[in-house]
N, C-alpha and C. Protein backbone atom coordinates (compact mmCIF):
# COMPACT_ATOMS: atom_id res chain seq x y z
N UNK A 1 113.68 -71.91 82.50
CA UNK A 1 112.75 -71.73 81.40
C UNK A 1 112.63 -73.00 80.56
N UNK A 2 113.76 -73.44 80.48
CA UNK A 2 113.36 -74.99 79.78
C UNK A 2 112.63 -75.84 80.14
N UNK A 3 112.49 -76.03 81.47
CA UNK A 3 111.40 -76.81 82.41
C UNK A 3 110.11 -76.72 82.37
N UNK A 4 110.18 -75.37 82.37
CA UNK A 4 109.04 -74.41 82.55
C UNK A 4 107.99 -74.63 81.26
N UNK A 5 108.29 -74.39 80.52
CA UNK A 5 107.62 -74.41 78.90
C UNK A 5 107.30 -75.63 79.11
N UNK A 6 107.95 -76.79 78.93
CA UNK A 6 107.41 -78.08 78.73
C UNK A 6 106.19 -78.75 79.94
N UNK A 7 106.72 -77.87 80.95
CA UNK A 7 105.42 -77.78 82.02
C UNK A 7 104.13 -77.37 81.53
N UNK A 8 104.22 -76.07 81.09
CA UNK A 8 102.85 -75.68 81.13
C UNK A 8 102.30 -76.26 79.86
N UNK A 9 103.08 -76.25 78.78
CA UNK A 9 102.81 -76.59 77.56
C UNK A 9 101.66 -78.26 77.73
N UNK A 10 102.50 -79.15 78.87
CA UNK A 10 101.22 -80.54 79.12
C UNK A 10 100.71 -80.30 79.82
N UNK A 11 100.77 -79.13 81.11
CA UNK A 11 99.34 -78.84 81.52
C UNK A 11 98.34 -78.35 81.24
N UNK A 12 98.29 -77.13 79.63
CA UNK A 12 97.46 -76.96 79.41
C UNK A 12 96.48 -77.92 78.06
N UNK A 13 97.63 -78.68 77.35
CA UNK A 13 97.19 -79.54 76.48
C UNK A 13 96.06 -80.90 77.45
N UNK A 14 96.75 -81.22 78.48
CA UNK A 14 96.06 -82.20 79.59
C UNK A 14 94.67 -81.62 79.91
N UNK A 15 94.79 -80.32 80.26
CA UNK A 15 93.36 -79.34 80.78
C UNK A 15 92.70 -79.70 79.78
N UNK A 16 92.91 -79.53 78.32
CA UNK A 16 92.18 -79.44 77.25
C UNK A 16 91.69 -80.84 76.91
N UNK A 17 92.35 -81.65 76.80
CA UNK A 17 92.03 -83.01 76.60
C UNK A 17 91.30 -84.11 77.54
N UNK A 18 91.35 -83.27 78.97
CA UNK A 18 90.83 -84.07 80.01
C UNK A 18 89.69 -83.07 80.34
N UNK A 19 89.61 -82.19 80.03
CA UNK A 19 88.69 -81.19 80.79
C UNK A 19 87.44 -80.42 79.63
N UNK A 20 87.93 -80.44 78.60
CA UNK A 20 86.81 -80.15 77.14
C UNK A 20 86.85 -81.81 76.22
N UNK A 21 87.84 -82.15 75.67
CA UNK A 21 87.41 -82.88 74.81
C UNK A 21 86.63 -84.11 74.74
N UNK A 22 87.33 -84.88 76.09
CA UNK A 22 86.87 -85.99 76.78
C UNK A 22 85.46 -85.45 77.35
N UNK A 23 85.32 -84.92 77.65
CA UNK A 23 83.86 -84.46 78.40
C UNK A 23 82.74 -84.92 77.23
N UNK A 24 83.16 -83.65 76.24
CA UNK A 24 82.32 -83.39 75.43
C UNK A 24 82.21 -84.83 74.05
N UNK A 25 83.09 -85.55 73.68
CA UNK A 25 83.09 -86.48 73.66
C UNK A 25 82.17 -87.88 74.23
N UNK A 26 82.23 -87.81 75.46
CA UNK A 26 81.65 -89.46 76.12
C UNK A 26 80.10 -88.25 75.91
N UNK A 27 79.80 -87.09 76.07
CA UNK A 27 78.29 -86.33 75.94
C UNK A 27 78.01 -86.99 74.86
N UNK A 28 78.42 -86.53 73.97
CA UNK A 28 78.20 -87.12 72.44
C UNK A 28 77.97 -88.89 72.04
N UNK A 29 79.09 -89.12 72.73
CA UNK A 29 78.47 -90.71 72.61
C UNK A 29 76.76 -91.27 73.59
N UNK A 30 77.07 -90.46 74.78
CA UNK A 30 76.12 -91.26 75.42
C UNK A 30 74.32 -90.19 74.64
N UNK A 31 74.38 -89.19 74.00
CA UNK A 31 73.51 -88.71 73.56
C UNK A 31 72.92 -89.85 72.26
N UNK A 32 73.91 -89.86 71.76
CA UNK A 32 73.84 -90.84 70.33
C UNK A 32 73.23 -91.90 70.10
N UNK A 33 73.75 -92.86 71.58
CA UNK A 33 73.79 -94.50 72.13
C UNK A 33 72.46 -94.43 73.10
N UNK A 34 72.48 -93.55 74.35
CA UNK A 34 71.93 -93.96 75.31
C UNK A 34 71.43 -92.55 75.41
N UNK A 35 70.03 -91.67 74.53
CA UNK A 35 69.48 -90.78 74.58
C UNK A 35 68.81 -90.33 75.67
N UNK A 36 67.76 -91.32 76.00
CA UNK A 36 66.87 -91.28 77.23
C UNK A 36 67.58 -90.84 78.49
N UNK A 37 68.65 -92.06 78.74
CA UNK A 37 69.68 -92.23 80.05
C UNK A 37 70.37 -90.96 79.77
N UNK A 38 71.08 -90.18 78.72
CA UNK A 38 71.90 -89.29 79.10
C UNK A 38 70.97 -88.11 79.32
N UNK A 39 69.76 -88.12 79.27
CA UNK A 39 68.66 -86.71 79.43
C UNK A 39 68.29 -87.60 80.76
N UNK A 40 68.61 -87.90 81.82
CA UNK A 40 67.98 -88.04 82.84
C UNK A 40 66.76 -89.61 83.20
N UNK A 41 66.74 -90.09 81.99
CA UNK A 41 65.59 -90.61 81.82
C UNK A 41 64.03 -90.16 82.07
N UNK A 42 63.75 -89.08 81.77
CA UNK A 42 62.56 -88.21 82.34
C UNK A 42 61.59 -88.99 81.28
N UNK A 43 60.52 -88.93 82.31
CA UNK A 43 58.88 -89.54 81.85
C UNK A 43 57.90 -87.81 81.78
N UNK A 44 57.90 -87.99 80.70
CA UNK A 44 56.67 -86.96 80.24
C UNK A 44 55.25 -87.46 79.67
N UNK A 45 54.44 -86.33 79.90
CA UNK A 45 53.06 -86.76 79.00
C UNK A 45 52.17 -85.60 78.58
N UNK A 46 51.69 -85.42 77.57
CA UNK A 46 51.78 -84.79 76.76
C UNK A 46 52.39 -83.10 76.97
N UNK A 47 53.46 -83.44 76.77
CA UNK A 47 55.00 -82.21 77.19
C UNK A 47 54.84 -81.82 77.98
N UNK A 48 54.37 -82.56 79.08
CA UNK A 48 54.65 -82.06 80.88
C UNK A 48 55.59 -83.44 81.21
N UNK A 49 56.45 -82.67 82.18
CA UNK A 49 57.29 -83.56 82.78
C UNK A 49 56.91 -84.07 83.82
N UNK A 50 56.93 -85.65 84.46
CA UNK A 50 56.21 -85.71 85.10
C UNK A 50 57.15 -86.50 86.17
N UNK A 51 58.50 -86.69 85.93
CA UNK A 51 59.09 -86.82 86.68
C UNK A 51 60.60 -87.84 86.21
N UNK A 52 61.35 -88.23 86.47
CA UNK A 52 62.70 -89.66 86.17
C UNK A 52 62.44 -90.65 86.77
N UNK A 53 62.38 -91.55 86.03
CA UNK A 53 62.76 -92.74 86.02
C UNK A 53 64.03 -93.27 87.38
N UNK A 54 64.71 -92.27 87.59
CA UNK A 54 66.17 -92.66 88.32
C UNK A 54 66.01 -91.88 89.87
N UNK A 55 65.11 -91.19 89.99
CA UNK A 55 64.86 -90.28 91.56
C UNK A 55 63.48 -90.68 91.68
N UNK A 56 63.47 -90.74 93.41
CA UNK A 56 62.54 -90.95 93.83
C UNK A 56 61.15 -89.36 93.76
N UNK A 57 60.03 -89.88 94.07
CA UNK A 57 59.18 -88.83 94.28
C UNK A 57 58.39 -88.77 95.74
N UNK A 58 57.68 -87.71 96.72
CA UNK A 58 57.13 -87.69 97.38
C UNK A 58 56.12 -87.99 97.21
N UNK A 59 55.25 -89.27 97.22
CA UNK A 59 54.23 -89.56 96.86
C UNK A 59 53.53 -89.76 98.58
N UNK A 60 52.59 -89.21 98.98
CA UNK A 60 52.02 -89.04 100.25
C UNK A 60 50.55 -89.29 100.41
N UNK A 61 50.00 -89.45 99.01
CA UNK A 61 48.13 -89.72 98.64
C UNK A 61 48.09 -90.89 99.24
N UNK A 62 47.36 -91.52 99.88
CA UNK A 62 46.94 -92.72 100.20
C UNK A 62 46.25 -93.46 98.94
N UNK A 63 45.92 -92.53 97.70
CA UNK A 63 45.31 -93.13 96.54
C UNK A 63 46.92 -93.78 95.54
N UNK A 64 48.21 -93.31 96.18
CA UNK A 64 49.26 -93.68 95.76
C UNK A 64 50.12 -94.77 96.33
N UNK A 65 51.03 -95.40 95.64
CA UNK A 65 51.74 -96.01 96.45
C UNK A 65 53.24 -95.56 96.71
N UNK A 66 53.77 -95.60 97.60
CA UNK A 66 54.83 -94.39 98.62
C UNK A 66 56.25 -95.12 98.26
N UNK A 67 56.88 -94.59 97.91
CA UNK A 67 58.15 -94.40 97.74
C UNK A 67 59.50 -94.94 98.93
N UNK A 68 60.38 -95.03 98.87
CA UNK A 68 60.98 -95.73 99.81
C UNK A 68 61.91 -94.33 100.86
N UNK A 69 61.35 -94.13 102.05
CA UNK A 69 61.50 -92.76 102.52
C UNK A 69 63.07 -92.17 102.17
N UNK A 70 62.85 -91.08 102.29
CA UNK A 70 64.46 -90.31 102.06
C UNK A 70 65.01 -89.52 103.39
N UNK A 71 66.36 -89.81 103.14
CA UNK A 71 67.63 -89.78 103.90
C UNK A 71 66.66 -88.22 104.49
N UNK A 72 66.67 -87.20 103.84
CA UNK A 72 66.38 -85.64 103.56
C UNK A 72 65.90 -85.67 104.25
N UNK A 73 64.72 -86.51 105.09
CA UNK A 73 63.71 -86.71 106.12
C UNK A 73 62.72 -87.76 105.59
N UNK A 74 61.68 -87.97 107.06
CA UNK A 74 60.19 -88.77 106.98
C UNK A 74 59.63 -88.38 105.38
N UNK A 75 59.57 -89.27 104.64
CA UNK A 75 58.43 -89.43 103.31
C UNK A 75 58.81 -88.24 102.64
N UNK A 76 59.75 -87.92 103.10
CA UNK A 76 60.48 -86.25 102.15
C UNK A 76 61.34 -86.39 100.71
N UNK A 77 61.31 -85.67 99.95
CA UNK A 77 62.50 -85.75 98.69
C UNK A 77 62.83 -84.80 98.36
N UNK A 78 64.09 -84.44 98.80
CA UNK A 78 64.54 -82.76 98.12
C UNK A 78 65.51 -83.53 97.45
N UNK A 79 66.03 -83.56 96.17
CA UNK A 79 67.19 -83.72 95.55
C UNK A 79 68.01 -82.98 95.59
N UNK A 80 68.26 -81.91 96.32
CA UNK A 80 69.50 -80.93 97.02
C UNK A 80 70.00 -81.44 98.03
N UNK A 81 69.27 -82.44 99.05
CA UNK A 81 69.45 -82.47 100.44
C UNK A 81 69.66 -84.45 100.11
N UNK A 82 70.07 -84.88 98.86
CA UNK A 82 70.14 -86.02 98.80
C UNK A 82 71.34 -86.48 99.38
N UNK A 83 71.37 -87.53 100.09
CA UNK A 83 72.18 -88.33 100.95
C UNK A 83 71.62 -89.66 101.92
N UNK A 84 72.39 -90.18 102.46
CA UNK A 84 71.56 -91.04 103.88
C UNK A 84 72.07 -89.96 104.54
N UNK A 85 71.52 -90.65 105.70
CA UNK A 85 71.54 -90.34 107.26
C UNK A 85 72.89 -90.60 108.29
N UNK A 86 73.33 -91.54 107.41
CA UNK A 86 74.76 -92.32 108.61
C UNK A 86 74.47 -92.63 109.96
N UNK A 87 73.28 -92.82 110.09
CA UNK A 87 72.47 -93.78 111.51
C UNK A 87 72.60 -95.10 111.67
N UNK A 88 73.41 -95.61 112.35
CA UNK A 88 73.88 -96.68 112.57
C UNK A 88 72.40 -97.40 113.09
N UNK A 89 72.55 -98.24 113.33
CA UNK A 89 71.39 -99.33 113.78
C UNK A 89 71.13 -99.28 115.15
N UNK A 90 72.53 -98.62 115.97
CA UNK A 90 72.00 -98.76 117.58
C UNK A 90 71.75 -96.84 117.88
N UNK A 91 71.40 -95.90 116.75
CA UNK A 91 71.58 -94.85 116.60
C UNK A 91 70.09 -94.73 117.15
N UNK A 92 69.49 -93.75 118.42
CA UNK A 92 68.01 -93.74 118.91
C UNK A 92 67.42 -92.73 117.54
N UNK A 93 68.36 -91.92 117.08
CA UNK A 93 67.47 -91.51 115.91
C UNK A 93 66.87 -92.38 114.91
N UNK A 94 67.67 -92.82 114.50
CA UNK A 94 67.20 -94.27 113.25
C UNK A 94 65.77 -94.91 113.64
N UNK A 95 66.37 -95.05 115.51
CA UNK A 95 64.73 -95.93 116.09
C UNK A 95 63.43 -94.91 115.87
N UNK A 96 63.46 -93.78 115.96
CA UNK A 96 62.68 -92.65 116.17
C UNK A 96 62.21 -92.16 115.21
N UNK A 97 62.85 -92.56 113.78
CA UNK A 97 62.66 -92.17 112.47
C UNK A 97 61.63 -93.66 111.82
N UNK A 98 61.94 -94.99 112.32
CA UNK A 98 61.49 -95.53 111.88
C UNK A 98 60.41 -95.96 112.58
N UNK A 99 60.70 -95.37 113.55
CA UNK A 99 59.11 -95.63 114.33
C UNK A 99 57.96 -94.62 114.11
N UNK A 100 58.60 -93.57 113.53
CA UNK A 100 57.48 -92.43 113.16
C UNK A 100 57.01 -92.97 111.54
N UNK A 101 57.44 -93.88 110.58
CA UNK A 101 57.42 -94.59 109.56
C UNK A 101 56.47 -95.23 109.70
N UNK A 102 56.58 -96.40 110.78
CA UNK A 102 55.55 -97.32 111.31
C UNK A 102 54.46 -96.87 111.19
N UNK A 103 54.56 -95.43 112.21
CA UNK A 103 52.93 -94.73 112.78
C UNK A 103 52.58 -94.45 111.14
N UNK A 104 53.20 -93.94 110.45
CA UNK A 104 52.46 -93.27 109.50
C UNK A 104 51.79 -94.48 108.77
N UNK A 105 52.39 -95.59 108.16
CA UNK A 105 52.08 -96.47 107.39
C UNK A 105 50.96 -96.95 107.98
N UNK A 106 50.77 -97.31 109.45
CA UNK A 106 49.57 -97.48 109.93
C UNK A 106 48.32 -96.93 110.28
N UNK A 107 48.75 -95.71 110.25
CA UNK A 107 47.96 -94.37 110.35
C UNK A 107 47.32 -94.27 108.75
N UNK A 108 47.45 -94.85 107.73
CA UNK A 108 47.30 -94.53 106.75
C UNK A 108 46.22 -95.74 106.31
N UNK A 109 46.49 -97.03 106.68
CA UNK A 109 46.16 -98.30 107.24
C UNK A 109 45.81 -99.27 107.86
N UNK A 110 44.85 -98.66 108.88
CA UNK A 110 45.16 -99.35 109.88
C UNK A 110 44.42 -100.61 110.27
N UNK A 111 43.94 -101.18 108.58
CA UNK A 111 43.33 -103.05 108.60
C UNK A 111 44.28 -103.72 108.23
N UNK A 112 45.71 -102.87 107.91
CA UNK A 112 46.69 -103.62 107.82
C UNK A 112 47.70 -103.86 108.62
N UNK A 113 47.29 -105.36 108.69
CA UNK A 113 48.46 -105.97 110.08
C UNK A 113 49.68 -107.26 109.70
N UNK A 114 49.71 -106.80 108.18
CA UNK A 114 50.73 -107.67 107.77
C UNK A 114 52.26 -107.08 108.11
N UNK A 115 53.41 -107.41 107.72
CA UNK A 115 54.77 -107.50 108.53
C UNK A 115 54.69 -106.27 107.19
N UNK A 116 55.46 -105.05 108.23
CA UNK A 116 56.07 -104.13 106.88
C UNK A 116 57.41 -104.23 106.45
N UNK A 117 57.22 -104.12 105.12
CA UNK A 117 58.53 -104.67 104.22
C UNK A 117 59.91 -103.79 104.73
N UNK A 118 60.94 -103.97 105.08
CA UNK A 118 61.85 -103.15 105.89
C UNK A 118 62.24 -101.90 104.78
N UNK A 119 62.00 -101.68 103.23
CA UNK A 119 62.17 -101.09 102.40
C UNK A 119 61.25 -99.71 102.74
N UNK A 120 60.09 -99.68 103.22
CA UNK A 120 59.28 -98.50 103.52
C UNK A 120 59.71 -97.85 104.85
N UNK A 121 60.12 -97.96 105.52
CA UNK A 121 60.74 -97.58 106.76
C UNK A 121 62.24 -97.06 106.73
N UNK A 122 62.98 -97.72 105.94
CA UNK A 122 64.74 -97.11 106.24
C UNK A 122 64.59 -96.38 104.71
N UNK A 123 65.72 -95.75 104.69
CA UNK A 123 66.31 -94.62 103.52
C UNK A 123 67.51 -95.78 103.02
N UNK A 124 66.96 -95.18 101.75
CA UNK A 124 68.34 -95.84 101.02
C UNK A 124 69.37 -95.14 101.27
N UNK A 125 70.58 -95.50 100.59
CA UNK A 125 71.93 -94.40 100.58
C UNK A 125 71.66 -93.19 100.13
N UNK A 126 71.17 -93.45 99.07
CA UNK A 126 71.35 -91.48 98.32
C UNK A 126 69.47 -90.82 99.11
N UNK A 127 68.81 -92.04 99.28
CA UNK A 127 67.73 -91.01 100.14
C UNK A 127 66.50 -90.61 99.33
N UNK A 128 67.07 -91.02 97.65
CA UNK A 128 66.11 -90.81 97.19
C UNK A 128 66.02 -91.67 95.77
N UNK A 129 66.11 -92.90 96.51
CA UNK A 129 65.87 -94.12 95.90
C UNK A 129 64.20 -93.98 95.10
N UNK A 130 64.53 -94.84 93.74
CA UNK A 130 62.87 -94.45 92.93
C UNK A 130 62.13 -95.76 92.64
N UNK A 131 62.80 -96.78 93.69
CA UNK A 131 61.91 -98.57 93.27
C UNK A 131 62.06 -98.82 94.76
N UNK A 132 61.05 -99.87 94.70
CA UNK A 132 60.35 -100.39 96.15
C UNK A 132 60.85 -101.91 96.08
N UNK A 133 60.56 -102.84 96.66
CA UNK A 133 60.37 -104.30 96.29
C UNK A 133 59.34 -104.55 96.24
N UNK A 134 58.68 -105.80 95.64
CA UNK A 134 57.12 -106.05 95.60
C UNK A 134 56.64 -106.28 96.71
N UNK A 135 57.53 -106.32 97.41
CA UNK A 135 56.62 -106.83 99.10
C UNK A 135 56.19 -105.74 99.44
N UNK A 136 56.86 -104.70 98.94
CA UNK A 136 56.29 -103.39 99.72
C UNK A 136 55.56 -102.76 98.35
N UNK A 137 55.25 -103.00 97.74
CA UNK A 137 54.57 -102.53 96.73
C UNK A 137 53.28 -103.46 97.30
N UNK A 138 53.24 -104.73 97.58
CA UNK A 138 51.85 -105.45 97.80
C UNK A 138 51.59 -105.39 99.15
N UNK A 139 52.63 -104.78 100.09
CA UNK A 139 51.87 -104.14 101.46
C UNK A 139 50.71 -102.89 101.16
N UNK A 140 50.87 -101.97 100.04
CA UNK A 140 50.41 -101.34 100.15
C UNK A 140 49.08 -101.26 98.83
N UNK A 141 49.06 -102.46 98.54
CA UNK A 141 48.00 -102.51 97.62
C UNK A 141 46.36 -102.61 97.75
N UNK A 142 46.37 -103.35 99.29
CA UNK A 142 44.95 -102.80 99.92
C UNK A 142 44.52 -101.03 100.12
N UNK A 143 45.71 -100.45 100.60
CA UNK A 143 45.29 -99.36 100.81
C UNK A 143 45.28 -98.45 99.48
N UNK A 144 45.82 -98.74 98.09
CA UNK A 144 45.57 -98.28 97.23
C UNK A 144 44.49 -98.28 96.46
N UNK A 145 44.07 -100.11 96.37
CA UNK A 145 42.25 -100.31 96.02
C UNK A 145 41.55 -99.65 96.84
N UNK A 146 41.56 -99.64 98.23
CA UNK A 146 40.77 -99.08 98.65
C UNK A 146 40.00 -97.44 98.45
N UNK A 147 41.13 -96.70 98.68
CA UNK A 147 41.28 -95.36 98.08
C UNK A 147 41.01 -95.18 96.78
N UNK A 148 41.31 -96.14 95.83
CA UNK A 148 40.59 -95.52 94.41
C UNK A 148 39.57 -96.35 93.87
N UNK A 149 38.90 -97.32 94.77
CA UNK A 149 37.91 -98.18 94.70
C UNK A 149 38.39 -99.24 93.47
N UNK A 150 38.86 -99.30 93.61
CA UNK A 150 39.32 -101.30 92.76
C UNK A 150 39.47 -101.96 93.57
N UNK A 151 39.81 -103.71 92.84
CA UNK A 151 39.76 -104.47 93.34
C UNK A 151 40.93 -104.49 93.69
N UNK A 152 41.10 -105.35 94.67
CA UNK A 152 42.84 -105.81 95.50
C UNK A 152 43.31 -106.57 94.49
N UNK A 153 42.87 -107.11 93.70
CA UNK A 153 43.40 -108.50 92.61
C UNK A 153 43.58 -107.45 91.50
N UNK A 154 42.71 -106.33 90.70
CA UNK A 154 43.64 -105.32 89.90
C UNK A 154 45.09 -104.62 90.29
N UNK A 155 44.94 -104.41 91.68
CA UNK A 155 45.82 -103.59 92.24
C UNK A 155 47.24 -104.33 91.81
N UNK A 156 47.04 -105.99 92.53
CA UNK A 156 48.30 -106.57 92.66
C UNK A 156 48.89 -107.03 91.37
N UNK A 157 47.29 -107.20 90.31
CA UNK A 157 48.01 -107.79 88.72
C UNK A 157 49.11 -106.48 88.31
N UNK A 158 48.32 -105.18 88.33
CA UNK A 158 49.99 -104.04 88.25
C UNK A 158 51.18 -104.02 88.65
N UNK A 159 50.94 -104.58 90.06
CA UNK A 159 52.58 -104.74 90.25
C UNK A 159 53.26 -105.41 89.90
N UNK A 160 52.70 -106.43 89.56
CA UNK A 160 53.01 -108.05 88.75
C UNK A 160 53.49 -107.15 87.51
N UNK A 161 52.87 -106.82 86.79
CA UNK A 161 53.09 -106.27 85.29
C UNK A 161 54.31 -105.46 85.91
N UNK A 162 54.19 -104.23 86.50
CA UNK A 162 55.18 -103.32 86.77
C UNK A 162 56.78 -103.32 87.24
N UNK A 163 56.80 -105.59 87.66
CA UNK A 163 57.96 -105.90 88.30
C UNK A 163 58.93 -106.13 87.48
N UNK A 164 60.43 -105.68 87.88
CA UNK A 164 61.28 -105.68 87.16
C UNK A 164 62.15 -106.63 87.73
N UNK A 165 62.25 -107.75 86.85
CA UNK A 165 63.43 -108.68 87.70
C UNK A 165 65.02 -108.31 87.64
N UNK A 166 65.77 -109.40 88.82
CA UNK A 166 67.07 -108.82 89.00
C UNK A 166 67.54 -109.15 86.83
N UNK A 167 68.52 -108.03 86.52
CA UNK A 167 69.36 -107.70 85.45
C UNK A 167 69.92 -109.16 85.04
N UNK A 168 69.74 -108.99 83.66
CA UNK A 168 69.63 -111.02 83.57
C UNK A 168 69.58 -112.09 84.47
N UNK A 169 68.71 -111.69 85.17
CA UNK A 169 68.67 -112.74 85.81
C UNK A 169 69.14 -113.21 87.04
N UNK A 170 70.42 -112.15 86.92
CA UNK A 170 71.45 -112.55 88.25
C UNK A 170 71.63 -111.34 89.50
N UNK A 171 71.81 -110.26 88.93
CA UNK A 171 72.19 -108.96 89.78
C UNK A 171 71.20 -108.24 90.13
N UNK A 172 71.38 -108.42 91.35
CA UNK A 172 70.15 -107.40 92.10
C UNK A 172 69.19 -107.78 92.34
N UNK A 173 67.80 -107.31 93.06
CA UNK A 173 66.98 -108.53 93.70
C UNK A 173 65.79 -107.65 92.42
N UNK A 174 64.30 -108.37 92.47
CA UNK A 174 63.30 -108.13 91.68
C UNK A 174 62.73 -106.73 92.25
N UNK A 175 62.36 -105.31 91.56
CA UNK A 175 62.14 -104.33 91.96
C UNK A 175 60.41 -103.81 91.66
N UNK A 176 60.31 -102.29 91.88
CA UNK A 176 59.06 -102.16 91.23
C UNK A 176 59.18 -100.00 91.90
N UNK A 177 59.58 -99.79 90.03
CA UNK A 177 59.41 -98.28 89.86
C UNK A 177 58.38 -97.28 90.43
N UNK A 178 58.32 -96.62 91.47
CA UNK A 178 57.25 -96.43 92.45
C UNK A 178 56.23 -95.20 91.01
N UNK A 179 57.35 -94.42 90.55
CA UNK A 179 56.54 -93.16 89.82
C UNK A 179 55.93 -94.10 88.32
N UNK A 180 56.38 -94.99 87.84
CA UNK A 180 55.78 -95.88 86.65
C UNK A 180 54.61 -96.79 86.96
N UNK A 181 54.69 -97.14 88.32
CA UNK A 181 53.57 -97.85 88.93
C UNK A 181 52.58 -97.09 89.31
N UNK A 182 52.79 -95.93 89.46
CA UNK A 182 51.42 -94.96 89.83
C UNK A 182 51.28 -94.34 88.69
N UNK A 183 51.99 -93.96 87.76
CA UNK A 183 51.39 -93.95 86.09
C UNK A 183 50.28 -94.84 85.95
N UNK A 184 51.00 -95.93 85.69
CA UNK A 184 49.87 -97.08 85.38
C UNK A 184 48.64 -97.18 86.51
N UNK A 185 48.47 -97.36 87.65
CA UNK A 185 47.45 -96.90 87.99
C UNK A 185 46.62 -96.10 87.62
N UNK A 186 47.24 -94.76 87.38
CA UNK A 186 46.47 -93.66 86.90
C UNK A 186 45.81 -93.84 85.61
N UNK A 187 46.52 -94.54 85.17
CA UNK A 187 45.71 -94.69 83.21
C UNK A 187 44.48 -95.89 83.86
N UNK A 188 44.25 -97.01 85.00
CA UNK A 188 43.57 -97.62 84.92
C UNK A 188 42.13 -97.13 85.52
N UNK A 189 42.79 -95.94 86.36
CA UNK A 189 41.36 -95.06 87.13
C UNK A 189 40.96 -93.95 86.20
């Protein structure tokens, strides 16, 4: 019994301190500090939600520009089913997945015969990655003027505006938010 007491006595003080206070705590700070980020970063307009900032979306309009495919499947996004694939490179699925990528992008395109950016074809890790690179944002900027009748030179000044360089400067390569970039489109059509 002497053991005993002093046992449970720090396991339940530990439960409490690691399992309510601390929790509810770093909530509180990051509500306080970092409001947006601790609600998800969600983009609304006028009190419709229209999607986060931090997950990708199924964007499939040819009047849109497409998202970087998910693990979940071809041009798919379930955020239940988020993950990669674990398809190695000599994996015939991977070939079969990205060759059905190909067809589509070209199928969607097919005056475009520039090199596709390797970002539209593979899945990121979690599958439902929500930024492109500009290469693949300006692969697909003919087929976006086209579809909503602008010019190719409006199309590409957005992505320009919409690009986010690597984090001072140093970390990470230059990106471009697929659901903020088709916002802005949308306010220009």
């Amino acid at each position: 019994m002497k053991i005993l007491r002093p046992l449970v006595a720090s396991f339940v003080l530990l439960t409490a301190v690691t399992g309510i206070v601390y929790p509810l705590a770093v909530t509180g700070v990051g509500k306080v500090a970092f409001n947006n980020q601790a609600n998800g970063s969600i983009i609304e307009k006028d009190g419709k939600i229209l999607g986060s900032k931090l997950i990708g979306q199924n964007f499939s309009d040819p009047k849109n520009f497409w998202g970087r495919p998910s693990g979940a499947g071809t041009f798919a996004y379930n955020g239940l089913a988020s993950g990669g694939s674990n398809q190695g490179p000599t994996n015939p699925a991977l070939k079969a997945a990205i060759e059905d990528r190909i067809k589509a992008l070209h199928d969607a395109d097919p005056e475009n015969k520039a090199a596709i950016p390797v970002d539209l074809v593979t899945a990121s890790g979690s599958g439902l990655d929500p930024e492109i690179s500009p290469a693949a944002a300006t692969y697909q900027a003919q087929r976006v003027a086209k579809a909503r009748g602008l010019k190719v030179e409006q199309v590409r000044d957005l992505i320009a505006n919409n690009t986010k360089e690597p984090q001072f400067g140093l970390f990470g390569e230059a990106r471009v938010n697929v659901l903020e970039l088709n916002l802005a489109l949308n306010q220009l059509h």
